[in-house]
N, C-alpha and C. Protein backbone atom coordinates (compact mmCIF):
# COMPACT_ATOMS: atom_id res chain seq x y z
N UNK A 1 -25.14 116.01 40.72
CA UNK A 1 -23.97 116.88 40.54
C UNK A 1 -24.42 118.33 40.64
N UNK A 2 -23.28 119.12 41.60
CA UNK A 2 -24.26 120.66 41.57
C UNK A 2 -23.33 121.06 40.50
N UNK A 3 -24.60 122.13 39.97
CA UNK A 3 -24.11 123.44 39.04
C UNK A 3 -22.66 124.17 39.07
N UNK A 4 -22.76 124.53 40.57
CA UNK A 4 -21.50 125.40 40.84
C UNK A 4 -20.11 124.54 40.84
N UNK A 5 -19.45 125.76 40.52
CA UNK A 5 -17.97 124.79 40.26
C UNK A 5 -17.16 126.04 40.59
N UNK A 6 -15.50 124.78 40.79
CA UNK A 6 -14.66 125.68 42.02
C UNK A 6 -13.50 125.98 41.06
N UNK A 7 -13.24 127.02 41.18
CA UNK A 7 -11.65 127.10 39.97
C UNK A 7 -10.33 126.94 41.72
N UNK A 8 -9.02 126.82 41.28
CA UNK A 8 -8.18 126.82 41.96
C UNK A 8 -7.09 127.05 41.02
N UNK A 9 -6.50 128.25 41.03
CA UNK A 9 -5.23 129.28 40.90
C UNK A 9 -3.96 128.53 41.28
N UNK A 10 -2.87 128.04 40.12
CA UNK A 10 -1.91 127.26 40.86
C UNK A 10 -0.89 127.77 39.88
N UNK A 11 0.40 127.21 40.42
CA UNK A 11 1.37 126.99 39.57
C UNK A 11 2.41 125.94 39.44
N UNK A 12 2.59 125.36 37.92
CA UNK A 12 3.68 124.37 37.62
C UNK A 12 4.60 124.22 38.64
N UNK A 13 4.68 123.19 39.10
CA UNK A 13 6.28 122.78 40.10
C UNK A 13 6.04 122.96 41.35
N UNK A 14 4.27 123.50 41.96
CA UNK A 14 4.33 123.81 43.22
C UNK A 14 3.58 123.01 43.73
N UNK A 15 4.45 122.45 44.54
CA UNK A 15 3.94 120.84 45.80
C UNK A 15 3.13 121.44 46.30
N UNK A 16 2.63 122.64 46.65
CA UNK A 16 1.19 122.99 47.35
C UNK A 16 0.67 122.57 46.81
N UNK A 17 0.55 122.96 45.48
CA UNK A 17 -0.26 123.02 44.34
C UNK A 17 -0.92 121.55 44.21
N UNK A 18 0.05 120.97 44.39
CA UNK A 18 -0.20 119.68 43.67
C UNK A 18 -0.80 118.79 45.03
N UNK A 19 -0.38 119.07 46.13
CA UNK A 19 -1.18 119.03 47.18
C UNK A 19 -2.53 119.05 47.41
N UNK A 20 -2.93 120.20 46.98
CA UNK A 20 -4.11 121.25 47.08
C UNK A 20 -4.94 119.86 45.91
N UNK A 21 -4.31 119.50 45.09
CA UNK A 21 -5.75 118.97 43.61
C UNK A 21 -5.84 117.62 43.77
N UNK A 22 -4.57 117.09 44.82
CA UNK A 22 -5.21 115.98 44.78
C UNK A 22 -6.25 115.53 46.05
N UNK A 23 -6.10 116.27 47.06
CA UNK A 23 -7.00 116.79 48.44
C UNK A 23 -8.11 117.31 47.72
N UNK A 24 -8.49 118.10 46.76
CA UNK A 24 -9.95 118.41 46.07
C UNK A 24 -10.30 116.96 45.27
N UNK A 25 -9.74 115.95 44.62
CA UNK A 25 -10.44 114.88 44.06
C UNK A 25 -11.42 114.05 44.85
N UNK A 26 -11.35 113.65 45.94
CA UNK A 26 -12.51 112.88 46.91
C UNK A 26 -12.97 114.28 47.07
N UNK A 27 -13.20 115.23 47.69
CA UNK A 27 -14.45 116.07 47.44
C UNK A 27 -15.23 116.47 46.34
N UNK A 28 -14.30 116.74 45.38
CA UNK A 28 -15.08 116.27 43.77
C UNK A 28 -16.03 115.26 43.54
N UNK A 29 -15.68 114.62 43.76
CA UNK A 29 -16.61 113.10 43.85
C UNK A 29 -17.83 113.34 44.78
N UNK A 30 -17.03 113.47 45.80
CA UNK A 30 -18.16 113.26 47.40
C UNK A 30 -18.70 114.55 46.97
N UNK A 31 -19.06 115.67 46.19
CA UNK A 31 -19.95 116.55 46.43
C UNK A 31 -20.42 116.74 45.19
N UNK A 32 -19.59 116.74 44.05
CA UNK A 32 -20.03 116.24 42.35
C UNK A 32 -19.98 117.99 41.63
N UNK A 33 -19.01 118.86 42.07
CA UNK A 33 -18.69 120.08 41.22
C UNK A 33 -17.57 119.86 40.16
N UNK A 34 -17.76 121.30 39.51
CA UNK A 34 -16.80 121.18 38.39
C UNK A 34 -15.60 121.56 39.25
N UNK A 35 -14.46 121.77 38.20
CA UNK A 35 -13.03 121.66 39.39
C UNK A 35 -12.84 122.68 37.69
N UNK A 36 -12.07 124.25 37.66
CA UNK A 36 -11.11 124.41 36.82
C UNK A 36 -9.92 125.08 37.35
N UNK A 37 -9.04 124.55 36.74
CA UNK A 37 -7.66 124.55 37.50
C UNK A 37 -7.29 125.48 36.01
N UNK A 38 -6.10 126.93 36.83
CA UNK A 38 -5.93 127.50 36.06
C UNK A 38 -4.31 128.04 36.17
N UNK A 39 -3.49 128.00 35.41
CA UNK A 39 -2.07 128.12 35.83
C UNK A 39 -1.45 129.76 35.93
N UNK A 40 -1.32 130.51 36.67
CA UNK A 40 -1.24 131.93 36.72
C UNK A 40 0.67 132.29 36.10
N UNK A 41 1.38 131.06 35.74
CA UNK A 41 2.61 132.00 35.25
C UNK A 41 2.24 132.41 34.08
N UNK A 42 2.68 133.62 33.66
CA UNK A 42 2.93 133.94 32.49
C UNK A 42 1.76 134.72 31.98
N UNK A 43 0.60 134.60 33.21
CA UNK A 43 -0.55 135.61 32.78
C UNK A 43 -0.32 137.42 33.99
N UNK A 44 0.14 138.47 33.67
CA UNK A 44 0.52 139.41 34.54
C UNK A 44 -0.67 139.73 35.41
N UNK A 45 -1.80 139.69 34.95
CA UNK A 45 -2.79 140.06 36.00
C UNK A 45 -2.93 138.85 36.74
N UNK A 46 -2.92 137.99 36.67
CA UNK A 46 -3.08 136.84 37.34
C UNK A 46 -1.46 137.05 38.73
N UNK A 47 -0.73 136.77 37.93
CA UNK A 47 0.55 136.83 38.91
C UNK A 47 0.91 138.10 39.55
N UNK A 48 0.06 139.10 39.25
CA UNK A 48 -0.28 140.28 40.41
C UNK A 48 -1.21 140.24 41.25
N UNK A 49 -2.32 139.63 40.75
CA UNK A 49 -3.55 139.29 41.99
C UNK A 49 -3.02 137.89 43.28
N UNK A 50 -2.13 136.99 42.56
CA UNK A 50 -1.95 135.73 43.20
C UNK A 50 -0.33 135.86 43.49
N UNK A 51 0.25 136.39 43.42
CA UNK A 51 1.42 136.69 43.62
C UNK A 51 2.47 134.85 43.69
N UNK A 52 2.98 134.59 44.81
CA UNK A 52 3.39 133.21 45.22
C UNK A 52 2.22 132.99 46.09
N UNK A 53 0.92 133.82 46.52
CA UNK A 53 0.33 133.06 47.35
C UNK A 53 -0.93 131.89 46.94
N UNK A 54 -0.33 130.83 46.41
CA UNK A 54 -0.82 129.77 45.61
C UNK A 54 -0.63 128.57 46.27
N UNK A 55 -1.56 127.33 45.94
CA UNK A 55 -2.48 127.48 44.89
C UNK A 55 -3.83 128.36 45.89
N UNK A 56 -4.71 128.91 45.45
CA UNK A 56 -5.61 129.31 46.02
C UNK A 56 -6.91 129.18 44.82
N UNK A 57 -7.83 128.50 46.39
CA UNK A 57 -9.24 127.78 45.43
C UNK A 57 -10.40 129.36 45.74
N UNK A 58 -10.95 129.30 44.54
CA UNK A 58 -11.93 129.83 44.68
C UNK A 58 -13.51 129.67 44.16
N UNK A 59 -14.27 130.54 44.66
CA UNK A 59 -15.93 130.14 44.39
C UNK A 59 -16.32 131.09 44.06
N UNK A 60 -17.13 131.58 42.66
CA UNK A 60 -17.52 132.69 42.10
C UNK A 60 -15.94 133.85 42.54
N UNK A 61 -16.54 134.92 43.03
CA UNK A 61 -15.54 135.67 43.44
C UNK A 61 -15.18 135.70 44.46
N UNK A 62 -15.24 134.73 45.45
CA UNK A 62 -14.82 134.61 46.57
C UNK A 62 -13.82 133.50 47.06
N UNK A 63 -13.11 133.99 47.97
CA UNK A 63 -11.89 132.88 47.71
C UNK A 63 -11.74 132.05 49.17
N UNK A 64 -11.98 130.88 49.09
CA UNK A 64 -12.52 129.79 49.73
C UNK A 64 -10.75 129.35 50.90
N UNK A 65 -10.05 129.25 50.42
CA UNK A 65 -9.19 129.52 51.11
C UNK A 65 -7.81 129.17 50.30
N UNK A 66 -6.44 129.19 50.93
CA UNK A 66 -4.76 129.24 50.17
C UNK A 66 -4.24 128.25 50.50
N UNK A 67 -3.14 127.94 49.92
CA UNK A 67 -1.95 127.27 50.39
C UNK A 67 -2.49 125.70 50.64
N UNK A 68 -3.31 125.96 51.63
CA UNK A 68 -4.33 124.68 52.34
C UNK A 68 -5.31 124.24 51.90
N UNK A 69 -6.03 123.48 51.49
CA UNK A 69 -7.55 122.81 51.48
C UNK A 69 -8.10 123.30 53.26
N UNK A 70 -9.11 123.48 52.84
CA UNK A 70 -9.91 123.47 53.84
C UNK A 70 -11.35 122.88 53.48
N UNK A 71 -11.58 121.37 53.96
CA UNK A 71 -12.95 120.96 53.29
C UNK A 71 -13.77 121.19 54.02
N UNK A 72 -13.85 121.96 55.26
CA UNK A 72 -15.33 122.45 55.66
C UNK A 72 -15.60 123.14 55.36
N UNK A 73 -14.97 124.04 54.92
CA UNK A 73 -15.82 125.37 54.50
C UNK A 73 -15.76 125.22 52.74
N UNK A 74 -15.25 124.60 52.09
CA UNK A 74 -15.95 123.46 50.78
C UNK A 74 -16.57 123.33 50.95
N UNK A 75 -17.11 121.99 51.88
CA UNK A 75 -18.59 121.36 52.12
C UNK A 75 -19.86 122.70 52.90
N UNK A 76 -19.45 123.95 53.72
CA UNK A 76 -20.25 124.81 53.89
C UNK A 76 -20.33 125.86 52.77
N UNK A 77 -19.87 125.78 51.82
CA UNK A 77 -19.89 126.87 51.01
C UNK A 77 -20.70 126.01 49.46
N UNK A 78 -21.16 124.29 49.59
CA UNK A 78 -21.63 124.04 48.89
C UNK A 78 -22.80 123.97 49.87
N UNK A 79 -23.11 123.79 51.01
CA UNK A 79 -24.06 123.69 51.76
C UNK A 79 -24.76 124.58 52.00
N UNK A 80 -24.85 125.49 51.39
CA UNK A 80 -25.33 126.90 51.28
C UNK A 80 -25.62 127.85 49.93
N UNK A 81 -25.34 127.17 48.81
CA UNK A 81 -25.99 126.89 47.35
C UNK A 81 -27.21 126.48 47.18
């Protein structure tokens, strides 16, 4: 299991959202990171940085990509740890 772990920025009621975490569970597995999922209503800095453009995954401070999963650049951005 690696060290690094991926947060992903979402919100209640959004089919992206819910899209987006269950498309990260087989890469969870298949690559063995932490996953924290964090809900941005109701936090103002959060829902000014992320506006509706959710869910969006990120890695340290860099943001891996929106709306979409994208597992190659998952799997290149753990491939490069």
């Amino acid at each position: 299991m690696t060290e690094q772990g991926l947060t992903v920025y979402v919100r209640y009621d959004c089919s992206l959202c819910d899209d987006m975490l269950a498309a990260l569970r087989p890469l969870q597995q298949e690559l063995g990171f932490a996953l924290e999922i964090i809900e941005i209503g109701g936090d103002y800095q959060l829902e000014q940085l992320y506006g509706s453009r959710v869910p969006v995954l990120v890695a340290g401070r860099g943001e891996l990509c929106h709306y979409f999963l994208d597992p190659d650049r998952v799997r290149g951005y753990f491939a490069a740890c």
